[in-house]
PDB file of N, CA and C in Angstrom:
ATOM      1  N   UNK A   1      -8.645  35.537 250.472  1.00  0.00           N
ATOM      2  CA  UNK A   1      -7.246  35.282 250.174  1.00  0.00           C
ATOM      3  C   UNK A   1      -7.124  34.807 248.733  1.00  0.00           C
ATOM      4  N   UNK A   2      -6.645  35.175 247.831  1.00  0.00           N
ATOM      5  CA  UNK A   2      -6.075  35.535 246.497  1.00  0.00           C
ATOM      6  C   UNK A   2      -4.988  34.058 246.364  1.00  0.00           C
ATOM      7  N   UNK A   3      -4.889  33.344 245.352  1.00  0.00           N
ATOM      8  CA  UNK A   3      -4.301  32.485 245.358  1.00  0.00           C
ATOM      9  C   UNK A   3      -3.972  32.304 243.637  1.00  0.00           C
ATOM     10  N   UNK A   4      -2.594  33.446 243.156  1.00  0.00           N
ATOM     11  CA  UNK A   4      -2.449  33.197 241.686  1.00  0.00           C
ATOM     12  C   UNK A   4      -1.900  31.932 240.925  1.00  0.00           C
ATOM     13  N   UNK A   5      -1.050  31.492 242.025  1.00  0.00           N
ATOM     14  CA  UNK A   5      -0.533  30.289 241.685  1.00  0.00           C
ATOM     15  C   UNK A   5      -1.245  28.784 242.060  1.00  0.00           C
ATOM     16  N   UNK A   6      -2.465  28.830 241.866  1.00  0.00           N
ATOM     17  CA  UNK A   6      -3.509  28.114 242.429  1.00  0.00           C
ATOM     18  C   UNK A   6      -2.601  26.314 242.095  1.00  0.00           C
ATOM     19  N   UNK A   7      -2.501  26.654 240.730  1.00  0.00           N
ATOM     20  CA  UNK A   7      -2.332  25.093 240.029  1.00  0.00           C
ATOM     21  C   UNK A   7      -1.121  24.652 240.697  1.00  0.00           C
ATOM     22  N   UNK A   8       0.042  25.267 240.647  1.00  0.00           N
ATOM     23  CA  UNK A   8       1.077  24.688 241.118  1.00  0.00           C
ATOM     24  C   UNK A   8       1.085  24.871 242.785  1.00  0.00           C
ATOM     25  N   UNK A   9       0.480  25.410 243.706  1.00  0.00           N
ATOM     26  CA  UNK A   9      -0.191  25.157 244.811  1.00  0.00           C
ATOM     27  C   UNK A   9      -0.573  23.561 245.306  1.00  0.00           C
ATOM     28  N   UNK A  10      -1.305  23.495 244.205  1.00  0.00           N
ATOM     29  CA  UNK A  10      -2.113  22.461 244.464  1.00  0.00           C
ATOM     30  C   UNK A  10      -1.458  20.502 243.876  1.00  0.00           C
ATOM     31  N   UNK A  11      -0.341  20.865 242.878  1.00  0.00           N
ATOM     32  CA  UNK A  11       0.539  20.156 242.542  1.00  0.00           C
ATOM     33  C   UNK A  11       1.360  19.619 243.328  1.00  0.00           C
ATOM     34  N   UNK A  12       1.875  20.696 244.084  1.00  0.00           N
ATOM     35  CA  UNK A  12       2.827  20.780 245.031  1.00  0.00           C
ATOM     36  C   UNK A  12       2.058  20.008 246.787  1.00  0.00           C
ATOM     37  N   UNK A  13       1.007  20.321 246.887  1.00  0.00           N
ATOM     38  CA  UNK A  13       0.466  19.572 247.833  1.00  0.00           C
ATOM     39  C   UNK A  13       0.210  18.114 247.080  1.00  0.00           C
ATOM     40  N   UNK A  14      -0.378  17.673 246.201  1.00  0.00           N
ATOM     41  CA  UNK A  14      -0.819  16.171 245.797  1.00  0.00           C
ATOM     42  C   UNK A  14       0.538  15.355 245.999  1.00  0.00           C
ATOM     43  N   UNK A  15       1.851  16.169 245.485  1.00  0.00           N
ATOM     44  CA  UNK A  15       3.117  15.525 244.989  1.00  0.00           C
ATOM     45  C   UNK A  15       3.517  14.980 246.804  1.00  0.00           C
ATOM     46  N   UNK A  16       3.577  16.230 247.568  1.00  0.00           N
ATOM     47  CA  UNK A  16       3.642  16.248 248.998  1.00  0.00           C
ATOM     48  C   UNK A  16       3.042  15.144 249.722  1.00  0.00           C
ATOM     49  N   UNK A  17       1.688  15.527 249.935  1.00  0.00           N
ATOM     50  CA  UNK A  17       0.621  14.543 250.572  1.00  0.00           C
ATOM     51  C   UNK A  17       1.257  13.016 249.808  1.00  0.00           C
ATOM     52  N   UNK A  18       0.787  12.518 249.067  1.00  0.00           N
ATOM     53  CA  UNK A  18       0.548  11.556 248.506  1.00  0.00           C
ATOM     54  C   UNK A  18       1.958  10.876 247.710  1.00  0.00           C
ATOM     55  N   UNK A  19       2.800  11.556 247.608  1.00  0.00           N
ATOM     56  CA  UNK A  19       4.217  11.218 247.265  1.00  0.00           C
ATOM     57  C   UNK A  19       4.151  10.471 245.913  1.00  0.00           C
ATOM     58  N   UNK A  20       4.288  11.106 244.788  1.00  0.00           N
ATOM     59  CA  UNK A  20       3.448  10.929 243.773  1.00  0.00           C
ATOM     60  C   UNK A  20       4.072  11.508 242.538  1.00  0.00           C
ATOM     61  N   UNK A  21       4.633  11.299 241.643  1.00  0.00           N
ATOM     62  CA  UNK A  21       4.562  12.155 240.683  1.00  0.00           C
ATOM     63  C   UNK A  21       3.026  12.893 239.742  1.00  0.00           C
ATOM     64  N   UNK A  22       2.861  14.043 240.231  1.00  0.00           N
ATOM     65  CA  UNK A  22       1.964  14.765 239.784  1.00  0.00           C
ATOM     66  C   UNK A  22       1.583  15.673 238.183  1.00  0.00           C
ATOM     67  N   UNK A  23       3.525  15.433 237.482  1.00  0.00           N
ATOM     68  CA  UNK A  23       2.932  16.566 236.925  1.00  0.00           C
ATOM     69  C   UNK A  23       2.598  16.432 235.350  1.00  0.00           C
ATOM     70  N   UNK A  24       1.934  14.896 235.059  1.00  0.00           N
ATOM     71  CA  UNK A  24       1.091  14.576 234.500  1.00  0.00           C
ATOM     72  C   UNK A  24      -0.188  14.787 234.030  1.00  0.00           C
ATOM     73  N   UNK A  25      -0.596  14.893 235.737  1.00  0.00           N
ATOM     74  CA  UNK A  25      -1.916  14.814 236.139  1.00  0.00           C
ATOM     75  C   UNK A  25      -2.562  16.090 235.466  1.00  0.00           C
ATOM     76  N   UNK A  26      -3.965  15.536 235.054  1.00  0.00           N
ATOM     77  CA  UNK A  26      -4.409  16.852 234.611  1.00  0.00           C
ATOM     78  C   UNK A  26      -5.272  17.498 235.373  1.00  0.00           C
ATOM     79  N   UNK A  27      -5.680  18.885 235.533  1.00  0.00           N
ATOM     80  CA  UNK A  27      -6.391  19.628 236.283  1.00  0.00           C
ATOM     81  C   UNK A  27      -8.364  19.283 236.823  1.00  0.00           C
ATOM     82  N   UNK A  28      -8.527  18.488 235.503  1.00  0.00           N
ATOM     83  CA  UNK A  28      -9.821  17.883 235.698  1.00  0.00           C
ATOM     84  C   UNK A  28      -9.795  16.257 235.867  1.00  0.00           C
ATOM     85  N   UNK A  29      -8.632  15.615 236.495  1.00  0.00           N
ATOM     86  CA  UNK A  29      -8.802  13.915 236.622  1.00  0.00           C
ATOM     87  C   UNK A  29      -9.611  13.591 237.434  1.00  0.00           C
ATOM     88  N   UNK A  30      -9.936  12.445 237.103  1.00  0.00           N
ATOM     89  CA  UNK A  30     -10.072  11.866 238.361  1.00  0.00           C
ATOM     90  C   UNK A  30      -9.226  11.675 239.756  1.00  0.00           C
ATOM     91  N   UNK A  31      -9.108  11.823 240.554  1.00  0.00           N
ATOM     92  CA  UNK A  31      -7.981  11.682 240.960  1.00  0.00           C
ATOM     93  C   UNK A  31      -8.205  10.000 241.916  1.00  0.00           C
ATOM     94  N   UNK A  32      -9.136   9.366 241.970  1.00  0.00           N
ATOM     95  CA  UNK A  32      -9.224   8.217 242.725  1.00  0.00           C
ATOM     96  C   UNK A  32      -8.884   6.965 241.277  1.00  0.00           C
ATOM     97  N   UNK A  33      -8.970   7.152 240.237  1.00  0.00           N
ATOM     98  CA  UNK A  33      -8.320   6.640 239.339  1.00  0.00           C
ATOM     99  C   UNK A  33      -6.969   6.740 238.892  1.00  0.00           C
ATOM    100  N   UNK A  34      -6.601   8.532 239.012  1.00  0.00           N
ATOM    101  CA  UNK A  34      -5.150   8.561 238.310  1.00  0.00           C
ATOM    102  C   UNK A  34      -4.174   8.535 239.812  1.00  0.00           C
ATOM    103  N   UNK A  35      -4.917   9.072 241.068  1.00  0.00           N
ATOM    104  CA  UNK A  35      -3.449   8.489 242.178  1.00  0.00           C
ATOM    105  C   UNK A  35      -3.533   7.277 242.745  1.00  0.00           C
ATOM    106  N   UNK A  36      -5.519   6.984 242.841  1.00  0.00           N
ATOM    107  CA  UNK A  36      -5.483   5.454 243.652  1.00  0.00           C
ATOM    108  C   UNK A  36      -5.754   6.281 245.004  1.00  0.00           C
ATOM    109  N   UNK A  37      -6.568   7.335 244.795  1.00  0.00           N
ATOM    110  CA  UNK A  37      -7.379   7.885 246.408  1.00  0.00           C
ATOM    111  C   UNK A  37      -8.524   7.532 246.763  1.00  0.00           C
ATOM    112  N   UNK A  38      -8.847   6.609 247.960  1.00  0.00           N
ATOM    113  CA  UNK A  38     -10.051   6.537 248.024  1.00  0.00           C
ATOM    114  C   UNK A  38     -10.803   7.258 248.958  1.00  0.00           C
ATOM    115  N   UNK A  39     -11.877   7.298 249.021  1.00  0.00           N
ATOM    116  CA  UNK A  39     -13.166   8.299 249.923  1.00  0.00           C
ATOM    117  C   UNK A  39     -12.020   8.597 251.136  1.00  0.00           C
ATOM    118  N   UNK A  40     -11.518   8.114 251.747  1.00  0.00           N
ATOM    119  CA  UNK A  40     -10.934   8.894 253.335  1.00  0.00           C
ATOM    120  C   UNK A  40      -9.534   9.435 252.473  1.00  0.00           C
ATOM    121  N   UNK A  41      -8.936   8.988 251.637  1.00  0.00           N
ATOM    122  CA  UNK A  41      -7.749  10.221 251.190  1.00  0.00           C
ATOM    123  C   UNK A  41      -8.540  11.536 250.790  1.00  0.00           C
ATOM    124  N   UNK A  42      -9.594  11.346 249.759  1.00  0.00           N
ATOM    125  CA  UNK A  42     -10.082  12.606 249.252  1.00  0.00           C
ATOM    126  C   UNK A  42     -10.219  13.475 250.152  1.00  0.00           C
ATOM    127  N   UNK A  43     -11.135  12.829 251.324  1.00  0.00           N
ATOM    128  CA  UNK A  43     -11.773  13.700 252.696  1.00  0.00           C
ATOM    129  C   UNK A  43     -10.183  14.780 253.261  1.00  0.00           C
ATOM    130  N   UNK A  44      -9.297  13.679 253.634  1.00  0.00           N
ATOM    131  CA  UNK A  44      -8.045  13.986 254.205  1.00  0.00           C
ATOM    132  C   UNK A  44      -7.621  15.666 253.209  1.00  0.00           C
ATOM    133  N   UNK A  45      -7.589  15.134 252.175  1.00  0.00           N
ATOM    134  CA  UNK A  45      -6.791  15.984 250.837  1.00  0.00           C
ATOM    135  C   UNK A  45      -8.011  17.637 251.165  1.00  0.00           C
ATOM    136  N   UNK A  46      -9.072  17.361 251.440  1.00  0.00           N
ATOM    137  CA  UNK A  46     -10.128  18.381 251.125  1.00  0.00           C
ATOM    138  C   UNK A  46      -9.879  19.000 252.460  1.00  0.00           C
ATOM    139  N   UNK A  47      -9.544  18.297 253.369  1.00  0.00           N
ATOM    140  CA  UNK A  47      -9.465  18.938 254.693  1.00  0.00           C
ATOM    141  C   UNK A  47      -7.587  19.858 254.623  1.00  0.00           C
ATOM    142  N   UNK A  48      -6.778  19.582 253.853  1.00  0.00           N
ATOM    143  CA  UNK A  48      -5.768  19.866 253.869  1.00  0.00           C
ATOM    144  C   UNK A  48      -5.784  20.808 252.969  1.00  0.00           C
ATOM    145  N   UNK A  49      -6.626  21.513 252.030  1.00  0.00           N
ATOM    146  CA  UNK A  49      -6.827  22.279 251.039  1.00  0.00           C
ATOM    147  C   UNK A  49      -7.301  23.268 252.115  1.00  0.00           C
ATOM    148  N   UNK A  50      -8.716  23.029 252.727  1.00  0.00           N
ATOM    149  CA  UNK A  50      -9.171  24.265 253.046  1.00  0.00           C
ATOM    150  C   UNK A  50      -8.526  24.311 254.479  1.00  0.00           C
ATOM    151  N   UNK A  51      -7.679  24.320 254.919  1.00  0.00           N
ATOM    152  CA  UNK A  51      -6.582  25.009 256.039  1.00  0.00           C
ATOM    153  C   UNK A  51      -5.839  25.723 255.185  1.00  0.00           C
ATOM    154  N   UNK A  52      -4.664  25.082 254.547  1.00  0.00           N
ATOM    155  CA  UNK A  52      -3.577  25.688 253.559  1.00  0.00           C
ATOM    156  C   UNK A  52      -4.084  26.791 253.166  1.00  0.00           C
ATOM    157  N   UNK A  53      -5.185  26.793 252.068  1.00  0.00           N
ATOM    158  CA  UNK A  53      -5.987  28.145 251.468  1.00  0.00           C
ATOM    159  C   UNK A  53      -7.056  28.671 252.204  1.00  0.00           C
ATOM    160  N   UNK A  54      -7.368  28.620 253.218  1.00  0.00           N
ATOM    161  CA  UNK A  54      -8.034  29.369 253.428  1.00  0.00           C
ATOM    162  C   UNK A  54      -9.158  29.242 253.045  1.00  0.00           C
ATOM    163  N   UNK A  55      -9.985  28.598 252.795  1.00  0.00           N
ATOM    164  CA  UNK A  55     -10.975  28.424 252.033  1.00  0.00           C
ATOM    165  C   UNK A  55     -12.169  27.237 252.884  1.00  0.00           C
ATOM    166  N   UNK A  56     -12.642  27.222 252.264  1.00  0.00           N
ATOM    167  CA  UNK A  56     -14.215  26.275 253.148  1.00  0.00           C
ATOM    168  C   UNK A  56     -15.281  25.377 251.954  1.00  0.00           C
ATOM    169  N   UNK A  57     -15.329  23.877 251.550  1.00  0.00           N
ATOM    170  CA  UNK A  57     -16.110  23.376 250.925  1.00  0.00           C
ATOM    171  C   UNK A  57     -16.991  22.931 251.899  1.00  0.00           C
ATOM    172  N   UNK A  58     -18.584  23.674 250.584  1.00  0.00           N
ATOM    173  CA  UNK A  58     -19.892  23.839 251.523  1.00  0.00           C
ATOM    174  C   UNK A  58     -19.638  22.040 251.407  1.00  0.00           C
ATOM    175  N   UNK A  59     -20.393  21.132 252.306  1.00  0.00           N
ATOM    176  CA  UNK A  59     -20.637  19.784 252.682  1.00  0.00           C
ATOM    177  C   UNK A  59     -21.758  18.971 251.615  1.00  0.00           C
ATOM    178  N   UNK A  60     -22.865  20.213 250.934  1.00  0.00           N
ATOM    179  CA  UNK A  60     -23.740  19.495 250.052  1.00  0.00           C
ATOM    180  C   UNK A  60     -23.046  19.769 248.608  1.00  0.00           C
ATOM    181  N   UNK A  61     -21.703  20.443 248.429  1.00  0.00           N
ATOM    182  CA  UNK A  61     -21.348  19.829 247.185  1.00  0.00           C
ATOM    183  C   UNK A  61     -20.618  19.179 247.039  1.00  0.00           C
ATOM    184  N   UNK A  62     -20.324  18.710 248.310  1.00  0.00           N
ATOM    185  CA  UNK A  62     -19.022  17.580 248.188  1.00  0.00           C
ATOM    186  C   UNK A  62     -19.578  16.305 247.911  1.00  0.00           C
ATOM    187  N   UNK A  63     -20.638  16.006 247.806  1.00  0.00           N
ATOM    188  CA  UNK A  63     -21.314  14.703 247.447  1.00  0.00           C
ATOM    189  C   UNK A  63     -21.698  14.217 246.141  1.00  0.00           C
TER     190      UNK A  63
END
């Protein structure tokens, strides 16, 4: 599954999820510094990525 509008995809979920103004944020932040996510939001956020897209992060690079 093809995803051209990846960035604003993914804007649009942080702003969503996390209720947030996002569109600051830059594409490579941190994001446990610039929203204040810690280890179980990230998990949450990673699990809400790969449903939405379709997609699957292998488990040994998430570490």
């Amino acid at each position: 599954m093809k995803h051209p509008n990846l960035e604003s995809e993914l804007r649009g979920l942080l702003a969503e999820r996390f209720r947030r103004d996002v569109t600051r944020v830059e594409l490579d932040a941190d994001l446990e510094r610039e929203l204040g996510l810690d280890s179980l939001a990230k998990l949450q956020l990673l699990a809400v990525l790969e449903t939405r897209l379709g997609i699957c992060f292998q488990d040994e690079r998430l570490a």
